[in-house]
Protein backbone atom coordinates (compact mmCIF):
# COMPACT_ATOMS: atom_id res chain seq x y z
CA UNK A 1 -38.87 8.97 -24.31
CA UNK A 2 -40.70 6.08 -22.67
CA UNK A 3 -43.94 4.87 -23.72
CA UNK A 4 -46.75 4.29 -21.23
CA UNK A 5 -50.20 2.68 -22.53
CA UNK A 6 -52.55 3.84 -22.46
CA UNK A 7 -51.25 7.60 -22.35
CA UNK A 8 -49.20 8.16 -24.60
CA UNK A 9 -48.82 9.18 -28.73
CA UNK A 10 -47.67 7.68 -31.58
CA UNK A 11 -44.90 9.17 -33.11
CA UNK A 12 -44.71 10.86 -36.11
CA UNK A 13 -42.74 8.69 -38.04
CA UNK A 14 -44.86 5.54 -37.34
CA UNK A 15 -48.66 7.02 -37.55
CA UNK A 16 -48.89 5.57 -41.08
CA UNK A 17 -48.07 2.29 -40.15
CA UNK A 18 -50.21 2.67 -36.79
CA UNK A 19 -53.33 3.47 -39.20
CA UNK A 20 -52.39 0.22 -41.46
CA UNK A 21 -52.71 -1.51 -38.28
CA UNK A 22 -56.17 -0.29 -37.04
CA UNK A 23 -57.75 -0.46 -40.29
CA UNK A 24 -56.46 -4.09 -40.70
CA UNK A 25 -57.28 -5.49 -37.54
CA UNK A 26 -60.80 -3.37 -37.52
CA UNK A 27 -62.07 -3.60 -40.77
CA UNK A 28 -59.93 -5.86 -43.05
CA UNK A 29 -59.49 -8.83 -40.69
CA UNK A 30 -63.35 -9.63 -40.36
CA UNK A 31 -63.83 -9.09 -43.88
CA UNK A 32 -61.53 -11.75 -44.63
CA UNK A 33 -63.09 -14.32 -42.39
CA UNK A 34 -66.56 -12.94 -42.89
CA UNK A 35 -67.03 -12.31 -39.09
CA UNK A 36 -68.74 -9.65 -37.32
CA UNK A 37 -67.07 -7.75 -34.11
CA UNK A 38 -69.44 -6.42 -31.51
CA UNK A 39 -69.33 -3.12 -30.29
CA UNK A 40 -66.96 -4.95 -26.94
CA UNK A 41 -64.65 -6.82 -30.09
CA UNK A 42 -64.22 -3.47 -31.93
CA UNK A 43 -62.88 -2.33 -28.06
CA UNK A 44 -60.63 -5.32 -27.04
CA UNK A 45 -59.30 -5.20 -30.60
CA UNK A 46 -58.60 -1.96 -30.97
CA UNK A 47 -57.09 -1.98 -27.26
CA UNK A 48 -55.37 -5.22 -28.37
CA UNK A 49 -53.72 -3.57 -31.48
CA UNK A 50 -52.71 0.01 -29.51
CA UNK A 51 -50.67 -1.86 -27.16
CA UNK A 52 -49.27 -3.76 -29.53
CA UNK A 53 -48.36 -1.23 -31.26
CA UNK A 54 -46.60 0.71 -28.58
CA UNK A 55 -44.60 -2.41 -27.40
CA UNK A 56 -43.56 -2.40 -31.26
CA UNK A 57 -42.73 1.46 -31.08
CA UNK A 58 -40.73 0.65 -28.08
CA UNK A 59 -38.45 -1.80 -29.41
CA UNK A 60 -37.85 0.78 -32.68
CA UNK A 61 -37.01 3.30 -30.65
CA UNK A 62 -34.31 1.26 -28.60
CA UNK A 63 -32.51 -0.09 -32.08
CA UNK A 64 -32.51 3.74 -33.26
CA UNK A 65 -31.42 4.71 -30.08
CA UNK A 66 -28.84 2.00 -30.18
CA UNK A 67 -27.79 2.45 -33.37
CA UNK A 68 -26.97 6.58 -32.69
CA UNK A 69 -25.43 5.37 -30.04
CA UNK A 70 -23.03 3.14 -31.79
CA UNK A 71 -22.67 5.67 -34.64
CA UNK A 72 -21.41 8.25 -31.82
CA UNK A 73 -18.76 5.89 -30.45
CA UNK A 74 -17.51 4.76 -33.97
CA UNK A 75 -17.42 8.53 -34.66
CA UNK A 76 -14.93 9.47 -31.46
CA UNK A 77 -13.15 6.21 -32.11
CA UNK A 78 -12.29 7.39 -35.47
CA UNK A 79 -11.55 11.06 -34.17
CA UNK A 80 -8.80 9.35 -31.74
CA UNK A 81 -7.06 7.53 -34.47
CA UNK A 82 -6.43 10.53 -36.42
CA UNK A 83 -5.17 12.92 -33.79
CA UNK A 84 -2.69 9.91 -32.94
């Protein structure tokens, strides 16, 4: 699965940690430095924080990928040894 910004969906698994991140950056970051966002800061944040995001999604995905990967070979490796 590859991940293309702006078109594409976050993934089941992650959409509660994708919603920690937009409220945060949206609403709890200029509450804690009592600023203000314009209607165009709401936008570049919130396009700031999706892409974000997805880069983060995309490097999860590649250690699970990875990691099945890894659990496959040490899987066969360990069917070898005990037909030998």
């Amino acid at each position: 699965m590859t991940l293309k910004w702006p078109w594409y969906s976050v993934p089941d698994q992650y959409v509660k940690h994708y919603a920690f991140l937009i409220i945060s950056v949206l609403w709890l970051v200029p509450i804690m430095f009592n600023r203000h966002y314009t209607t165009f800061g709401y936008i570049v944040n919130f396009m700031w924080a999706d892409w974000l995001f997805m880069k983060w999604c995309q490097i999860q995905i590649r250690k699970q990928d990875e990691k099945d990967r890894l659990n496959k070979l040490k899987h066969l490796k360990g069917d070898w040894e005990n037909d030998e």
